[in-house]
N, C-alpha and C. Protein backbone atom coordinates (compact mmCIF):
# COMPACT_ATOMS: atom_id res chain seq x y z
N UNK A 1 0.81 -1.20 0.00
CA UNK A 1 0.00 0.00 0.00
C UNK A 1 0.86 1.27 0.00
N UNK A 2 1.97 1.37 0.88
CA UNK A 2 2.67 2.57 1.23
C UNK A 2 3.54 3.04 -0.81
N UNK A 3 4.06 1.33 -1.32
CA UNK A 3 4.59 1.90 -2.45
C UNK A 3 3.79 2.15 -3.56
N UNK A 4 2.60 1.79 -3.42
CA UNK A 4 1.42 2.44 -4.52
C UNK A 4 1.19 4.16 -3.88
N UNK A 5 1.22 4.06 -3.31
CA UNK A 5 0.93 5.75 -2.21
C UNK A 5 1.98 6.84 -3.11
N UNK A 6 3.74 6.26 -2.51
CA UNK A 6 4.77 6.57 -3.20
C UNK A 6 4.67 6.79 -4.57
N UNK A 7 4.41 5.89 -5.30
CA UNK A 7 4.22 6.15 -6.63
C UNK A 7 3.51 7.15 -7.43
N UNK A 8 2.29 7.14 -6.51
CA UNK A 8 1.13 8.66 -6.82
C UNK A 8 1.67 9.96 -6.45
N UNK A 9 2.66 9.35 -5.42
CA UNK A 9 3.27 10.70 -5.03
C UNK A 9 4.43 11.50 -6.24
N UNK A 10 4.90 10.40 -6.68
CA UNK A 10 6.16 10.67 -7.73
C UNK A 10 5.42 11.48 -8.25
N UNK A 11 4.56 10.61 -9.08
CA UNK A 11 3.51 10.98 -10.78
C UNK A 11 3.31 12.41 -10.21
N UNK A 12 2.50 12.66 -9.72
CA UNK A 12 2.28 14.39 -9.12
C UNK A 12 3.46 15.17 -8.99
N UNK A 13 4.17 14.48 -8.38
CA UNK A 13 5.72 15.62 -8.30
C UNK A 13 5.78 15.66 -9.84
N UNK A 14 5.97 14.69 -10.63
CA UNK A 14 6.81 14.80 -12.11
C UNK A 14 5.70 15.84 -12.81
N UNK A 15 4.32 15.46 -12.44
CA UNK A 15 3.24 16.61 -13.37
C UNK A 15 3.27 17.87 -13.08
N UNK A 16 3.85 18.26 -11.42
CA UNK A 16 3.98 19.52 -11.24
C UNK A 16 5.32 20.47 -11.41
N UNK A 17 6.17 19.63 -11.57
CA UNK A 17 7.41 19.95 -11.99
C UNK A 17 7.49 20.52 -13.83
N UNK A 18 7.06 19.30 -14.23
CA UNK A 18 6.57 19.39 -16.09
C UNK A 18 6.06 20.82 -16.24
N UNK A 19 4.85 20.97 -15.55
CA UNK A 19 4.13 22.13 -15.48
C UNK A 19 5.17 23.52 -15.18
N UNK A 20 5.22 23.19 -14.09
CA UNK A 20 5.94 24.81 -13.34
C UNK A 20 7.60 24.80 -14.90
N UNK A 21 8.13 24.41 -15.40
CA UNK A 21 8.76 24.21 -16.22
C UNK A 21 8.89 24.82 -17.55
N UNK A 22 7.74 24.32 -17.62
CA UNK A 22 7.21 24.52 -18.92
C UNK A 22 6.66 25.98 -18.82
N UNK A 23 5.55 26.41 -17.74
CA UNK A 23 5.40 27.92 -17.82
C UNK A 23 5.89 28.49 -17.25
N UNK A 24 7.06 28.74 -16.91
CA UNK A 24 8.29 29.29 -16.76
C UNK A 24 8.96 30.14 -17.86
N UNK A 25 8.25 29.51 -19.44
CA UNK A 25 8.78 29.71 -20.60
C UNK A 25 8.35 31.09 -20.65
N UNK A 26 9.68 31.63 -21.26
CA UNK A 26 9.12 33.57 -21.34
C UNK A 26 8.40 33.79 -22.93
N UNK A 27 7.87 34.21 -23.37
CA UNK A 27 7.41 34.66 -24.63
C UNK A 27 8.46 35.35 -25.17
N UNK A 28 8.83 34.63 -26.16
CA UNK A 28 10.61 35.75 -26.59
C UNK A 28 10.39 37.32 -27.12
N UNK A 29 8.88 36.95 -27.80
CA UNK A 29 8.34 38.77 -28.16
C UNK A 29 8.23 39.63 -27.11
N UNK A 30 7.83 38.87 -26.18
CA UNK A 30 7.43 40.16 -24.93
C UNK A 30 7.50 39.25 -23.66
N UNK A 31 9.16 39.38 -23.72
CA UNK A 31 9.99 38.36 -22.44
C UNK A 31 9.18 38.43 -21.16
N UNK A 32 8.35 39.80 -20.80
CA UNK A 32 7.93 39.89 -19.58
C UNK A 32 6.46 39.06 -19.31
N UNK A 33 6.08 38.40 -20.33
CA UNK A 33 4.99 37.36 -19.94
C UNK A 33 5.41 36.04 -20.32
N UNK A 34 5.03 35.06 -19.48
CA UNK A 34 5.79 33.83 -19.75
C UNK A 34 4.35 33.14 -20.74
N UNK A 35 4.68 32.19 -20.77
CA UNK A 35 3.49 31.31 -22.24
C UNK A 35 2.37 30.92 -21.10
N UNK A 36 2.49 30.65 -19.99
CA UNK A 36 1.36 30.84 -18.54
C UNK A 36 0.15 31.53 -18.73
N UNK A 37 1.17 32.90 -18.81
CA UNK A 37 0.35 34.05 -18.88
C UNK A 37 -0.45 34.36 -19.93
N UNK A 38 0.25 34.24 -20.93
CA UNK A 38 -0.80 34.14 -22.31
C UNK A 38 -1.67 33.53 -22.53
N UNK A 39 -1.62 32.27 -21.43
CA UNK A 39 -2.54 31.48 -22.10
C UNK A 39 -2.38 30.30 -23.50
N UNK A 40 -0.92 30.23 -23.86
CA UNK A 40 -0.31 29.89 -24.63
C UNK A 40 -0.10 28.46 -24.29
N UNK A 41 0.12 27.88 -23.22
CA UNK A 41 0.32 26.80 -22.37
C UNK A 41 -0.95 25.56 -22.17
N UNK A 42 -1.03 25.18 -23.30
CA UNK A 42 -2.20 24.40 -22.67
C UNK A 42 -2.66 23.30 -22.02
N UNK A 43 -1.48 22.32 -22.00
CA UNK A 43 -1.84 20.87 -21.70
C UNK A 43 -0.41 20.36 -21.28
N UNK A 44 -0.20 19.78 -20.24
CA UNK A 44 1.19 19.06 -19.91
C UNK A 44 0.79 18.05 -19.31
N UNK A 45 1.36 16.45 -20.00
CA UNK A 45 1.25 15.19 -19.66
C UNK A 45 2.21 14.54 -19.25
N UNK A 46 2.57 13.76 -18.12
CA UNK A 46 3.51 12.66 -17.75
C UNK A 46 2.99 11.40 -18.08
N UNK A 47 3.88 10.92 -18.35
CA UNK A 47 3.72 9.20 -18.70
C UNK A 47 4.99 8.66 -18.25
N UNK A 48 5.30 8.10 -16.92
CA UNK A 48 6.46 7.11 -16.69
C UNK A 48 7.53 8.52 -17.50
N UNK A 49 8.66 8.29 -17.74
CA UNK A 49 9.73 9.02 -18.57
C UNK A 49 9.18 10.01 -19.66
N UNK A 50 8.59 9.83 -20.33
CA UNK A 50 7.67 10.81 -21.08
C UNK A 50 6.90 12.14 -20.92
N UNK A 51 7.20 13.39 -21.80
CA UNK A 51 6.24 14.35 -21.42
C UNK A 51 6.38 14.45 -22.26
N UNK A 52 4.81 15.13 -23.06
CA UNK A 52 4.29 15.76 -23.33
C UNK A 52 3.08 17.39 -23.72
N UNK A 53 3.73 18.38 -24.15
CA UNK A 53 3.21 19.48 -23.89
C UNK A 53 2.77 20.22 -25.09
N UNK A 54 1.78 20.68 -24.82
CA UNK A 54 0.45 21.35 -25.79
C UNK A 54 0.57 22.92 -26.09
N UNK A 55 0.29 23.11 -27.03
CA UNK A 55 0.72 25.23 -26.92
C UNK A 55 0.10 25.09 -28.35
N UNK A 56 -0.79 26.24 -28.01
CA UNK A 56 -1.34 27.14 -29.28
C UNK A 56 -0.59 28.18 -29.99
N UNK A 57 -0.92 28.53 -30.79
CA UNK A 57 -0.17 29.80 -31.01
C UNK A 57 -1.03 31.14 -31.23
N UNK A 58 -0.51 32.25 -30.95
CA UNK A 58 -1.59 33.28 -30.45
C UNK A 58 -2.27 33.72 -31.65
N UNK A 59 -1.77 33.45 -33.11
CA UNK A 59 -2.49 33.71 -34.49
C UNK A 59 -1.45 32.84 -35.48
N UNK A 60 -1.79 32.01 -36.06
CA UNK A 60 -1.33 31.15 -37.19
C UNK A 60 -0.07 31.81 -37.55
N UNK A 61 0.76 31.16 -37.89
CA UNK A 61 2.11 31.64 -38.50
C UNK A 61 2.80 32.52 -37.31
N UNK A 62 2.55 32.84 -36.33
CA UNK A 62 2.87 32.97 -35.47
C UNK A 62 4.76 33.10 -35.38
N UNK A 63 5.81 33.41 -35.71
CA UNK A 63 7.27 33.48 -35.60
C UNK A 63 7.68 32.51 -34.49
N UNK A 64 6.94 32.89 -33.24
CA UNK A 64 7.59 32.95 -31.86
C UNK A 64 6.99 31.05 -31.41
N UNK A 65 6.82 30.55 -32.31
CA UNK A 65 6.25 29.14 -32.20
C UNK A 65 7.49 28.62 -31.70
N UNK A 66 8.38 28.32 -32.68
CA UNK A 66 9.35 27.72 -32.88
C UNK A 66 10.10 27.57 -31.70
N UNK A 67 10.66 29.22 -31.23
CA UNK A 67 11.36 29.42 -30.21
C UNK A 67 10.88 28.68 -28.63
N UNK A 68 9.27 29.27 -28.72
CA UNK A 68 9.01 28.90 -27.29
C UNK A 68 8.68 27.34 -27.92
N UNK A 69 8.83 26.21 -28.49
CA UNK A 69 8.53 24.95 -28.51
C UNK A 69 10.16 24.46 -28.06
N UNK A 70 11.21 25.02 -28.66
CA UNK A 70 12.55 24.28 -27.94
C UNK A 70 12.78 25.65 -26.44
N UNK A 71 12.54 26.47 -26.41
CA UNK A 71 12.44 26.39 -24.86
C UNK A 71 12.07 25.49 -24.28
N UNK A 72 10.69 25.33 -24.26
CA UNK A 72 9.95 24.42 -23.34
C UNK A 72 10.59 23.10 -23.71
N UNK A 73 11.37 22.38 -24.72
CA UNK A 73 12.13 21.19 -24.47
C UNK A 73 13.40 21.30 -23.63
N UNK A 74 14.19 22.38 -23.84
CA UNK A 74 15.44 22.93 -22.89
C UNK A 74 14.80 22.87 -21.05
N UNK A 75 14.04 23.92 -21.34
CA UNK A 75 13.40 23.57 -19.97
C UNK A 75 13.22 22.32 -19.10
N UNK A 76 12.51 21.60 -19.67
CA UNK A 76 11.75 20.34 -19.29
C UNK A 76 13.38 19.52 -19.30
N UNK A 77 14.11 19.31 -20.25
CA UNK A 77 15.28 18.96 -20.21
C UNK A 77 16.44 19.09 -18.84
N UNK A 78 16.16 20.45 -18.53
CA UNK A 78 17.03 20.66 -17.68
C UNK A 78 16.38 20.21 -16.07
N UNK A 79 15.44 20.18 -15.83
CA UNK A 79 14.13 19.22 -15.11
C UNK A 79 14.41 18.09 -14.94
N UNK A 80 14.96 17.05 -16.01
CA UNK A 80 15.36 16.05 -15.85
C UNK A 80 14.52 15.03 -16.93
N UNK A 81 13.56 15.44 -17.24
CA UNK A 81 12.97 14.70 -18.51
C UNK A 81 13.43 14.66 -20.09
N UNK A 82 13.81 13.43 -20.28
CA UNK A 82 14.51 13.38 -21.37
C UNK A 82 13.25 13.28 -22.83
N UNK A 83 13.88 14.16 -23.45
CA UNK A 83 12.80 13.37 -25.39
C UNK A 83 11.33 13.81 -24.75
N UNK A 84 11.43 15.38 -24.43
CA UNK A 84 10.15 15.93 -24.38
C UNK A 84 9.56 15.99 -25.69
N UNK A 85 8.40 16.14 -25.84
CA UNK A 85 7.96 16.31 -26.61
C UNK A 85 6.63 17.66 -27.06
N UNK A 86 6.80 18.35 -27.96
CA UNK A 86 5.66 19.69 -27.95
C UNK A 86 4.99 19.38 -29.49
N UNK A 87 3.62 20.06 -29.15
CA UNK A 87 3.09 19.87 -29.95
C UNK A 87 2.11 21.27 -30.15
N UNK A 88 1.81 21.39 -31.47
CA UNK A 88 0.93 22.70 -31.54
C UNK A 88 -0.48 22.43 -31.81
N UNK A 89 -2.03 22.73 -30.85
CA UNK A 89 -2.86 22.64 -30.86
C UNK A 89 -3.89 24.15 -31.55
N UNK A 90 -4.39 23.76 -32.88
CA UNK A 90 -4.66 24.94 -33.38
C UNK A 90 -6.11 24.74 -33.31
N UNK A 91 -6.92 24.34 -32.75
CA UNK A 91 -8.06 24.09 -32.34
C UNK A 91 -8.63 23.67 -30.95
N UNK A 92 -9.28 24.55 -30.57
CA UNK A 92 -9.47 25.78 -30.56
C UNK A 92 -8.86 26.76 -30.71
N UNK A 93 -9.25 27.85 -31.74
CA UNK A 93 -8.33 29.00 -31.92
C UNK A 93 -8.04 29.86 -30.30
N UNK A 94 -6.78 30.50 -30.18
CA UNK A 94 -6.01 30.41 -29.00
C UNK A 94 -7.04 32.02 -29.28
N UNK A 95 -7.57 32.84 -27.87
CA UNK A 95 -8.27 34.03 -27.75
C UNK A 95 -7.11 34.58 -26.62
N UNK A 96 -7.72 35.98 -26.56
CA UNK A 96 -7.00 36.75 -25.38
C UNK A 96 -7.62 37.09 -24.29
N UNK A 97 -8.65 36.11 -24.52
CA UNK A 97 -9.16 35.82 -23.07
C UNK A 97 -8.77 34.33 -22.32
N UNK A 98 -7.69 34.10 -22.84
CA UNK A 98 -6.88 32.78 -21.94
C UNK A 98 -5.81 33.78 -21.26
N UNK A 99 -6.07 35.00 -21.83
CA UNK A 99 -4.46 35.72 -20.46
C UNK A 99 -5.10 35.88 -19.24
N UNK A 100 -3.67 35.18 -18.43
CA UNK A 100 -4.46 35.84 -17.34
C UNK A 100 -4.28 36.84 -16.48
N UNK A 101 -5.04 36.95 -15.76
CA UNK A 101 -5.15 38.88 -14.64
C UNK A 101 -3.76 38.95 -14.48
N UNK A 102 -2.42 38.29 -14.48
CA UNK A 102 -1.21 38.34 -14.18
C UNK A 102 -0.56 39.40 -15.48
N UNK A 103 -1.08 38.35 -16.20
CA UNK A 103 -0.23 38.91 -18.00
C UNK A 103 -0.53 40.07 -18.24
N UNK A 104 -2.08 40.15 -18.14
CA UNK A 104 -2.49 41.65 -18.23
C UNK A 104 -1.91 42.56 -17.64
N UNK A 105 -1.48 42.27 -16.16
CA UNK A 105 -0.85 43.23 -15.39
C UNK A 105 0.41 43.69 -15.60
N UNK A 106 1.34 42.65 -16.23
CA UNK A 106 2.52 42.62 -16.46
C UNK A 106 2.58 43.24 -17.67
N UNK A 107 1.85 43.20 -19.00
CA UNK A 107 1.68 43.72 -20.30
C UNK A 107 1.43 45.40 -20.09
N UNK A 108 0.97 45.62 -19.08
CA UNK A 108 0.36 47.35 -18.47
C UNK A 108 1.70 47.73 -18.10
N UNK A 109 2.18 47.29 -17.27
CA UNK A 109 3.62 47.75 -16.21
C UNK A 109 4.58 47.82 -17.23
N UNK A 110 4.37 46.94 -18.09
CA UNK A 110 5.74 46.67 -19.30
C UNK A 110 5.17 47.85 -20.37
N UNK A 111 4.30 48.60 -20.11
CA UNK A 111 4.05 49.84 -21.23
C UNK A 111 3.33 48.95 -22.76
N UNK A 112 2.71 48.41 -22.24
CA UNK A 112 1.61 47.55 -23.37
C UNK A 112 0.09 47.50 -22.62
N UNK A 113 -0.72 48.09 -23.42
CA UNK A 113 -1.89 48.14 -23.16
C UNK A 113 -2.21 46.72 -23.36
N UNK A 114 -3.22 45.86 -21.96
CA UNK A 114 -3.37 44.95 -22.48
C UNK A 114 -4.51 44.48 -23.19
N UNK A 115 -5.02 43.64 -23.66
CA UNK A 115 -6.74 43.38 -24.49
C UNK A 115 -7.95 43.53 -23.55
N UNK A 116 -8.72 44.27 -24.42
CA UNK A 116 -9.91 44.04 -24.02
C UNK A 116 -10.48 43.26 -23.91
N UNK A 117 -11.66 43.18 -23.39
CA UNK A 117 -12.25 41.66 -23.55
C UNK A 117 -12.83 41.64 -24.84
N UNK A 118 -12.81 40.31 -25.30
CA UNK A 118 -13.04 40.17 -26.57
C UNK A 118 -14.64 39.72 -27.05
N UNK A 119 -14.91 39.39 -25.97
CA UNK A 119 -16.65 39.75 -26.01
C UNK A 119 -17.60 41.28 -25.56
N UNK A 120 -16.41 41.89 -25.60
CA UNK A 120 -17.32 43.13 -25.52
C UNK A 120 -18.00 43.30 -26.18
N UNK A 121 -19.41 44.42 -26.15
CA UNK A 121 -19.90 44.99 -26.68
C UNK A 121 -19.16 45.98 -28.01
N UNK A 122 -17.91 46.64 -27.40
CA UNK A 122 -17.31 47.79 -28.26
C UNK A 122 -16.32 46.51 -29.17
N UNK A 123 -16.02 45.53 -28.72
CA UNK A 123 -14.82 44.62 -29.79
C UNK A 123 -15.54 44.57 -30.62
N UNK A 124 -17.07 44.28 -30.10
CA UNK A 124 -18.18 42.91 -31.72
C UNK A 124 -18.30 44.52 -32.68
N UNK A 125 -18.74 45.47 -32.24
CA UNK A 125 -18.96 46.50 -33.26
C UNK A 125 -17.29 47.47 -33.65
N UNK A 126 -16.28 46.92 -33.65
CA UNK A 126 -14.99 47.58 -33.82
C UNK A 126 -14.38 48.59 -33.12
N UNK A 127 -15.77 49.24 -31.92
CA UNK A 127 -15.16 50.65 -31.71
C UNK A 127 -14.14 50.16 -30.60
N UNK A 128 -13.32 50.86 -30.07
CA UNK A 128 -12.40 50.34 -28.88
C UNK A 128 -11.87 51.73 -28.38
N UNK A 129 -11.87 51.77 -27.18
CA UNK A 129 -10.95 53.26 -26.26
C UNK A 129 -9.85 52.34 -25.63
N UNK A 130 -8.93 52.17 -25.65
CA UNK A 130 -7.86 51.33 -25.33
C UNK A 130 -7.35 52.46 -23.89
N UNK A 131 -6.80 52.03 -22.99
CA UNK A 131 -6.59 52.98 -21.79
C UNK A 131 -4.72 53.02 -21.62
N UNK A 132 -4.17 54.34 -22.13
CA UNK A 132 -2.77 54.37 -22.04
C UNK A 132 -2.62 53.71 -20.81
N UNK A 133 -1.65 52.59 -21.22
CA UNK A 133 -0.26 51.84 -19.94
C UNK A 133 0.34 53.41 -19.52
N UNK A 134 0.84 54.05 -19.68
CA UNK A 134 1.59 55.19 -18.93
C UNK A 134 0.68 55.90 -17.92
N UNK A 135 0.00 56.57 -18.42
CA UNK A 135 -0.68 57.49 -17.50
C UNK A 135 -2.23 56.96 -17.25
N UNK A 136 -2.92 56.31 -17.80
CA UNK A 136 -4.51 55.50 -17.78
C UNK A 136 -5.17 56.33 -18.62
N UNK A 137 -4.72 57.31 -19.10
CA UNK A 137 -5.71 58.80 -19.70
C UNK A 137 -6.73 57.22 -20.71
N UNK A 138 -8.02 57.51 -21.37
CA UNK A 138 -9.20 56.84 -22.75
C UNK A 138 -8.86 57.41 -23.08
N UNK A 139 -8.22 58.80 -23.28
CA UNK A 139 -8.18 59.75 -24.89
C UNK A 139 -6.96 59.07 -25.40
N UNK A 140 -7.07 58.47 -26.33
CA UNK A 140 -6.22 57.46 -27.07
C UNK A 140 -6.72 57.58 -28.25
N UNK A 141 -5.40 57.43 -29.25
CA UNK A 141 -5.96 57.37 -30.98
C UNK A 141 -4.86 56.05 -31.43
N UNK A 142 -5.48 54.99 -32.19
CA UNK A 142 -4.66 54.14 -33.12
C UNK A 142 -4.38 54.95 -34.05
N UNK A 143 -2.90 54.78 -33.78
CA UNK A 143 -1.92 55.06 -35.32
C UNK A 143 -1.88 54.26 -36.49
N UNK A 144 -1.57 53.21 -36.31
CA UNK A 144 -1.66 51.53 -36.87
C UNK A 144 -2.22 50.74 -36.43
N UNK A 145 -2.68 49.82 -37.27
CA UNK A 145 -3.05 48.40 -37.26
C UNK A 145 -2.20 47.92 -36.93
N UNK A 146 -0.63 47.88 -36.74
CA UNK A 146 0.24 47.10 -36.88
C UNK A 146 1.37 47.76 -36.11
N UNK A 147 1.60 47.00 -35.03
CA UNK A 147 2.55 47.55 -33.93
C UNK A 147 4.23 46.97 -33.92
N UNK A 148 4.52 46.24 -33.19
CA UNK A 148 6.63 46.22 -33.04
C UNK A 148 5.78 44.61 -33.91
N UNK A 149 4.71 43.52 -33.30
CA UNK A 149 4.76 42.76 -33.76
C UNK A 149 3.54 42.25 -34.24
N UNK A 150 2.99 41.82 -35.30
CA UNK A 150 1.60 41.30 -35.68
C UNK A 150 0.69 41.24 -34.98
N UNK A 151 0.92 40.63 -33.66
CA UNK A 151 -0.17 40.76 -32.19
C UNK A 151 -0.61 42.13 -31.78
N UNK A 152 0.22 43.60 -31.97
CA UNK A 152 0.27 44.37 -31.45
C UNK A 152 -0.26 45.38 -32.92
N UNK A 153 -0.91 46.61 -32.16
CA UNK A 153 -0.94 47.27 -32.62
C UNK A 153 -0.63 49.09 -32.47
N UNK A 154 -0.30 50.04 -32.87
CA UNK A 154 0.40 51.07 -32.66
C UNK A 154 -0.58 51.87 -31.89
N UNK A 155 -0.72 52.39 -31.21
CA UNK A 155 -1.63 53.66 -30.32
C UNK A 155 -0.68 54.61 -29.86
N UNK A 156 -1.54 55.87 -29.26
CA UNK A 156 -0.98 57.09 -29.06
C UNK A 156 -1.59 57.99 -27.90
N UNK A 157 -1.24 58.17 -26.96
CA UNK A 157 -2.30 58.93 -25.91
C UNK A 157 -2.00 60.26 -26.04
N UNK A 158 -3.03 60.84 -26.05
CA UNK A 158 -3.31 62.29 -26.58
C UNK A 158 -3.33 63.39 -25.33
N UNK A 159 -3.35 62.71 -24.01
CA UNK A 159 -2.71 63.16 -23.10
C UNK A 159 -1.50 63.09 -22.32
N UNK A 160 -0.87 62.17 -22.50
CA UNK A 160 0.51 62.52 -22.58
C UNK A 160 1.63 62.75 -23.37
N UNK A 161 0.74 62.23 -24.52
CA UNK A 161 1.76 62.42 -25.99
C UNK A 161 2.32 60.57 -26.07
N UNK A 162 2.14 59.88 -25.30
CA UNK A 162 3.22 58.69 -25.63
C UNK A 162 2.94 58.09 -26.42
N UNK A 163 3.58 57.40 -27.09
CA UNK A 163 2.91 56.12 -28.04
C UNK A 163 3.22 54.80 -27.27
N UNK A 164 2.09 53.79 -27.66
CA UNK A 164 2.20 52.77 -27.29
C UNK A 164 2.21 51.40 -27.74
N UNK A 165 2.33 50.23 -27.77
CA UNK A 165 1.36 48.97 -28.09
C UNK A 165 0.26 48.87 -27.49
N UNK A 166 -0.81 47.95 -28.41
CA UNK A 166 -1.67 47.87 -27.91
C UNK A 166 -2.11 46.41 -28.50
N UNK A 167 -1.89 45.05 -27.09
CA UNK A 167 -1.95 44.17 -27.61
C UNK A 167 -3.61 43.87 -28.29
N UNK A 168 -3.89 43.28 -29.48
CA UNK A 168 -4.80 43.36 -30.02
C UNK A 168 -5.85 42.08 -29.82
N UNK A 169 -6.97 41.71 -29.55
CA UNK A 169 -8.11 41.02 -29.54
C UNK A 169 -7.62 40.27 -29.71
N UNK A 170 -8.23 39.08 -30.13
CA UNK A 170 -8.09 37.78 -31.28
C UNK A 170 -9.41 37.14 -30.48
């Protein structure tokens, strides 16, 4: 009884280890949120010696795939699990409502406005007041559609003058 006990005990250590590991992984675009935070992280499996780990990507073609898939093998590697394995789950499409209250916070502090909710009322009809990361001022104007990276888009607060990102819906 005690080494069946033991054993459940391992399996949990190895799933929580896999885990904490794996979202640990920083987002190489915007180092200050890890793949956790995004919501990027979806699924981590132990099997005896084996892991397995799941990640969306935040919009198809995505650059930053690649990178955070051999992180998270380096990681898990250095953990002690050998011949990890990652995989990309593109179904369900990955939203920015898998970030969580952390990322958001961290995306604000890091001078990135973070998403709205994407069931708003103002997302479904296009309009959006995005709230400057610097000072909080709504008087905000998009410059661009298209910010440092495809996710992002360019804004400008009209009360302090700054420009910003402004990570965008999905």
């Amino acid at each position: 009884m005690v080494a069946v006990q033991d054993k459940v005990d391992h399996e949990i250590d190895d799933q929580r280890r896999a885990w904490e590991a794996a979202a640990s992984v920083v987002d190489p675009e915007i180092p200050v949120l890890t793949i956790a935070d995004l919501g990027v992280l979806r699924h981590v499996a132990v099997a005896g010696d084996r892991v397995e780990v799941a990640i969306t990507p935040t919009y198809s073609g995505c650059p930053a795939m690649n990178m955070i898939a051999l992180e998270i093998e380096l990681a898990l590697e250095r953990e002690g699990f050998r011949n990890p394995k990652v995989r990309t789950v593109l179904s369900p499409a990955w939203t920015t409502d898998w970030m969580s209250d952390e990322g958001r916070r961290k995306l604000r502090e890091f001078g990135i406005a973070p998403p709205l909710s994407a069931s708003s009322r103002r997302a479904l009809f296009g309009v959006q007041q995005v709230a400057c990361p610097h000072c909080g001022s709504d008087n905000t104007e998009r410059l661009s559609e298209f910010g440092s990276t495809s996710c992002k888009a360019l804004w400008r607060c009209k009360s302090c003058r700054e420009p910003f990102d402004y990570f965008k819906c999905h």
